[in-house]
N, C-alpha and C. Protein backbone atom coordinates (compact mmCIF):
# COMPACT_ATOMS: atom_id res chain seq x y z
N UNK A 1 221.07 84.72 79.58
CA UNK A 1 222.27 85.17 80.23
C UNK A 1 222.17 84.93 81.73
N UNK A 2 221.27 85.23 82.21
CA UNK A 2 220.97 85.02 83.80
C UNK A 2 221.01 83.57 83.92
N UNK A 3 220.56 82.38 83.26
CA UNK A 3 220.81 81.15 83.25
C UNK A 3 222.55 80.86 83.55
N UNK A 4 223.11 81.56 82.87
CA UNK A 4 224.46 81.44 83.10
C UNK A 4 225.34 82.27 83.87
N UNK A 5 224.97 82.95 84.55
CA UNK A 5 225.69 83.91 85.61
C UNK A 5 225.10 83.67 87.14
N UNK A 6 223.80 83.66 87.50
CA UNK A 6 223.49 83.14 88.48
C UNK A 6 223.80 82.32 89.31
N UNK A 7 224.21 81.26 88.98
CA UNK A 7 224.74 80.14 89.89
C UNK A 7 226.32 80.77 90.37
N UNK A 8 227.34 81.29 89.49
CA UNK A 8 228.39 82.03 89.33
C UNK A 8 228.19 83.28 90.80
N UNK A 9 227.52 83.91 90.71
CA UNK A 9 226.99 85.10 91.48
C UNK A 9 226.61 84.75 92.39
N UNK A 10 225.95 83.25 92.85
CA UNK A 10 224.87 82.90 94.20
C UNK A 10 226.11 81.91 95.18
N UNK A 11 227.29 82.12 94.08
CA UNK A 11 228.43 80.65 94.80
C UNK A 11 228.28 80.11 94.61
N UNK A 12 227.60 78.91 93.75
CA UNK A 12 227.64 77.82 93.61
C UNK A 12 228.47 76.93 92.24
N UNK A 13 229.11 78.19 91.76
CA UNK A 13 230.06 77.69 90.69
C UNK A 13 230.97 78.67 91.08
N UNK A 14 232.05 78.19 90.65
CA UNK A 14 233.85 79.62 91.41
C UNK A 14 234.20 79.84 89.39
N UNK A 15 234.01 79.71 89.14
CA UNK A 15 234.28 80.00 87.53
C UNK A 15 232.95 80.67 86.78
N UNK A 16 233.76 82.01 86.40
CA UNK A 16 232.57 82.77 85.40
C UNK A 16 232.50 82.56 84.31
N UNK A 17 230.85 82.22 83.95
CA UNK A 17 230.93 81.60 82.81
C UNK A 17 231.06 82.85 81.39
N UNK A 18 231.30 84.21 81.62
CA UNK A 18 231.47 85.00 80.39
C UNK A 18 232.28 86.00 81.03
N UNK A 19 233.08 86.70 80.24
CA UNK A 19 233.85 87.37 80.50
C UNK A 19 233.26 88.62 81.03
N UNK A 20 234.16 89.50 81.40
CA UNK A 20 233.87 90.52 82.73
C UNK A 20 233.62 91.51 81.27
N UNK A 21 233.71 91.70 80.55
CA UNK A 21 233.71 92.25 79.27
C UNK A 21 231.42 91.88 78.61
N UNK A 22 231.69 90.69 78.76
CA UNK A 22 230.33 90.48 78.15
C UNK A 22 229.54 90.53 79.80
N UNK A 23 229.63 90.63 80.28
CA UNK A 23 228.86 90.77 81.46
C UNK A 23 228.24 92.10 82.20
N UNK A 24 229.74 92.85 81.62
CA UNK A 24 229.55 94.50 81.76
C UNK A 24 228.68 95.49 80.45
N UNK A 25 228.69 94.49 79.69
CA UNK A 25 228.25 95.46 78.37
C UNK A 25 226.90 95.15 78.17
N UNK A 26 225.97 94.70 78.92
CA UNK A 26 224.65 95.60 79.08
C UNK A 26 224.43 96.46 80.34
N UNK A 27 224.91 96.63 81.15
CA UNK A 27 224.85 98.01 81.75
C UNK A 27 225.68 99.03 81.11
N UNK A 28 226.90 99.01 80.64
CA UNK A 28 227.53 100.25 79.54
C UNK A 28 225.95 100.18 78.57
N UNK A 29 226.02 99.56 78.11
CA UNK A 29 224.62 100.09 77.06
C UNK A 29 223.62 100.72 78.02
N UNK A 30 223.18 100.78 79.27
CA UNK A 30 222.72 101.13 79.67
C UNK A 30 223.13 102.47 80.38
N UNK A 31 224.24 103.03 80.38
CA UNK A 31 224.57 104.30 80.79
C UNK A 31 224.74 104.96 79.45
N UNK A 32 225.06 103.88 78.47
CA UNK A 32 225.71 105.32 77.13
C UNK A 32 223.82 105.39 76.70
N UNK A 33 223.12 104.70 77.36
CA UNK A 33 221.20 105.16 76.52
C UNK A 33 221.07 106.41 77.65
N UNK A 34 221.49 106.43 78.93
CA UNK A 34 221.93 107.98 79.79
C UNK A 34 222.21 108.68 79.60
N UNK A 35 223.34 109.02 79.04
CA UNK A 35 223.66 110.09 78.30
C UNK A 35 223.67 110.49 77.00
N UNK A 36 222.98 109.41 75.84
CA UNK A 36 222.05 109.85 75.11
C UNK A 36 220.89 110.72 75.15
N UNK A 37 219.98 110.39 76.11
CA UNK A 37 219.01 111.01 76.17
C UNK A 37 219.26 112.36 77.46
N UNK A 38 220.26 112.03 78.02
CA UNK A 38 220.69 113.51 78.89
C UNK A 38 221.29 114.56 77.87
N UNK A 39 221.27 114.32 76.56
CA UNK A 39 222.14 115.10 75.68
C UNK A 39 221.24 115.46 74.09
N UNK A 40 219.92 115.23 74.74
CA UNK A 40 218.88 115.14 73.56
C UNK A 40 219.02 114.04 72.68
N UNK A 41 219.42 112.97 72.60
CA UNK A 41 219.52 111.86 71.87
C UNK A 41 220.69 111.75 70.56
N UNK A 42 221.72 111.88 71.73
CA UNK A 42 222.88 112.30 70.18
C UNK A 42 223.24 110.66 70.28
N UNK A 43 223.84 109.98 69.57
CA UNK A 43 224.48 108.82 69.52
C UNK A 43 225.76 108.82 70.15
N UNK A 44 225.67 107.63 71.04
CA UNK A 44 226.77 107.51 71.97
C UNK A 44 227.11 106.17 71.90
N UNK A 45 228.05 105.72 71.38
CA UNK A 45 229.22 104.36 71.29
C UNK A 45 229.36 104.02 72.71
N UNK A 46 229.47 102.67 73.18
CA UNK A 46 230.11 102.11 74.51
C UNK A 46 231.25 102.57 74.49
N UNK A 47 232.33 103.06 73.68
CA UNK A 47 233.43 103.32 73.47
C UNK A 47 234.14 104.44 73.70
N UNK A 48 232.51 105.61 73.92
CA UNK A 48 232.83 107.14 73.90
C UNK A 48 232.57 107.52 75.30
N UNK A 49 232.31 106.33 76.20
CA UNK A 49 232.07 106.15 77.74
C UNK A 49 233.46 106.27 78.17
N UNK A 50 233.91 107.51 78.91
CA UNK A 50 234.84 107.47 79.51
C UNK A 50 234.73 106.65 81.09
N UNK A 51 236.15 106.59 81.90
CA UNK A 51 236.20 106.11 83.13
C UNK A 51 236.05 107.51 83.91
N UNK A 52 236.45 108.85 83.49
CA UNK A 52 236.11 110.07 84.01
C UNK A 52 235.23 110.22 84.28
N UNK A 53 234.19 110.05 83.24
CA UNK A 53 232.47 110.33 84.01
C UNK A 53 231.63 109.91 84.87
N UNK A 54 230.72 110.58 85.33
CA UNK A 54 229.97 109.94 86.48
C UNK A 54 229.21 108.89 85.89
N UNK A 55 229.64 107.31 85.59
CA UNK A 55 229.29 106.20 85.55
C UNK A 55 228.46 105.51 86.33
N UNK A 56 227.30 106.51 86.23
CA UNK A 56 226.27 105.70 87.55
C UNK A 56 224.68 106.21 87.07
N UNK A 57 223.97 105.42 87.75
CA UNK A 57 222.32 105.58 86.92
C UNK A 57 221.86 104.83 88.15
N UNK A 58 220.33 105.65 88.42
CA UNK A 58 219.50 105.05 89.27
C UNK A 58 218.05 103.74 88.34
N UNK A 59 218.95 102.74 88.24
CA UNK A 59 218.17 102.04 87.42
C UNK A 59 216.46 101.99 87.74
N UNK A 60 215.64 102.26 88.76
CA UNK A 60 214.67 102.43 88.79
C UNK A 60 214.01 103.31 88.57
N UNK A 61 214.78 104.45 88.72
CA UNK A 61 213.96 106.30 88.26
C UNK A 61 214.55 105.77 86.56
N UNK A 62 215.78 105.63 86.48
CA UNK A 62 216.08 105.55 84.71
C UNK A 62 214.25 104.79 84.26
N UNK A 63 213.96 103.65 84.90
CA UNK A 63 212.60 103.14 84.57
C UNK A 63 211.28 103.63 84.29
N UNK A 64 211.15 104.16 85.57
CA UNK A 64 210.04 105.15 85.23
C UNK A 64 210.10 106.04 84.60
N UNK A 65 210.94 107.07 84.24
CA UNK A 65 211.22 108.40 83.33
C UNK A 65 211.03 107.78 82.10
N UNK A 66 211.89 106.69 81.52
CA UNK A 66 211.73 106.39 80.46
C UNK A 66 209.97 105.94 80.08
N UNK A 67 209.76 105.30 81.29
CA UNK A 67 207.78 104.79 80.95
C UNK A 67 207.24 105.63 80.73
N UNK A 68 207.19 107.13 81.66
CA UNK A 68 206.32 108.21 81.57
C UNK A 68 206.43 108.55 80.78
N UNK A 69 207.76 109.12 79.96
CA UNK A 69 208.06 109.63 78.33
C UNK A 69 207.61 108.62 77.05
N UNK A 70 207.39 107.72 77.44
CA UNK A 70 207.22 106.81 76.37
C UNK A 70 205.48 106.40 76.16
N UNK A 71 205.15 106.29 77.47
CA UNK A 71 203.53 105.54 77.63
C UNK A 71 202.32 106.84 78.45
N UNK A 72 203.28 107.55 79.46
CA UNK A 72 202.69 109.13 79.53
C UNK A 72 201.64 108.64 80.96
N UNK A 73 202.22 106.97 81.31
CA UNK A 73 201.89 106.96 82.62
C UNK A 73 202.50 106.93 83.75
C-alpha cells in the first residue's frame, strides 16, 4: 500500500491512487481496536465508529501499551 500512496503524498503524482475510503480504513481499524480494548474487548465494527467521538489515538503510546500487555516489556 505505501508503494502506492507515497509518491501521491510526497507530490509527485496529483492523482490518488485508492480511494479516501481504502486509505482511511486502516486507521478506523485502528481506533475501533481503541475502543475495543478501552471497553474490555467488546467487538467493535468500523461502522459503530461514530463522527461524535473522540476519533483520535496517540499511535505511539497505543504501541507501547499494547507491547507491554502483550510481551510484559
Amino acid at each position: 500500500m505505501l508503494e502506492n500512496v507515497l509518491p501521491y503524498f510526497s507530490g509527485a503524482v496529483d492523482t490518488p491512487p485508492l480511494s479516501a475510503d481504502t486509505l482511511l480504513e486502516p486507521e478506523m481499524a485502528a481506533l475501533a481496536a481503541k475502543k475495543s480494548w478501552q471497553q474490555g474487548g467488546i467487538e467493535v465494527f468500523l461502522s459503530d465508529l461514530g463522527v461524535t467521538e473522540d476519533l483520535s489515538y496517540d499511535g505511539t503510546m497505543f504501541a507501547l501499551e499494547y507491547r507491554r500487555a502483550r510481551m510484559g516489556a
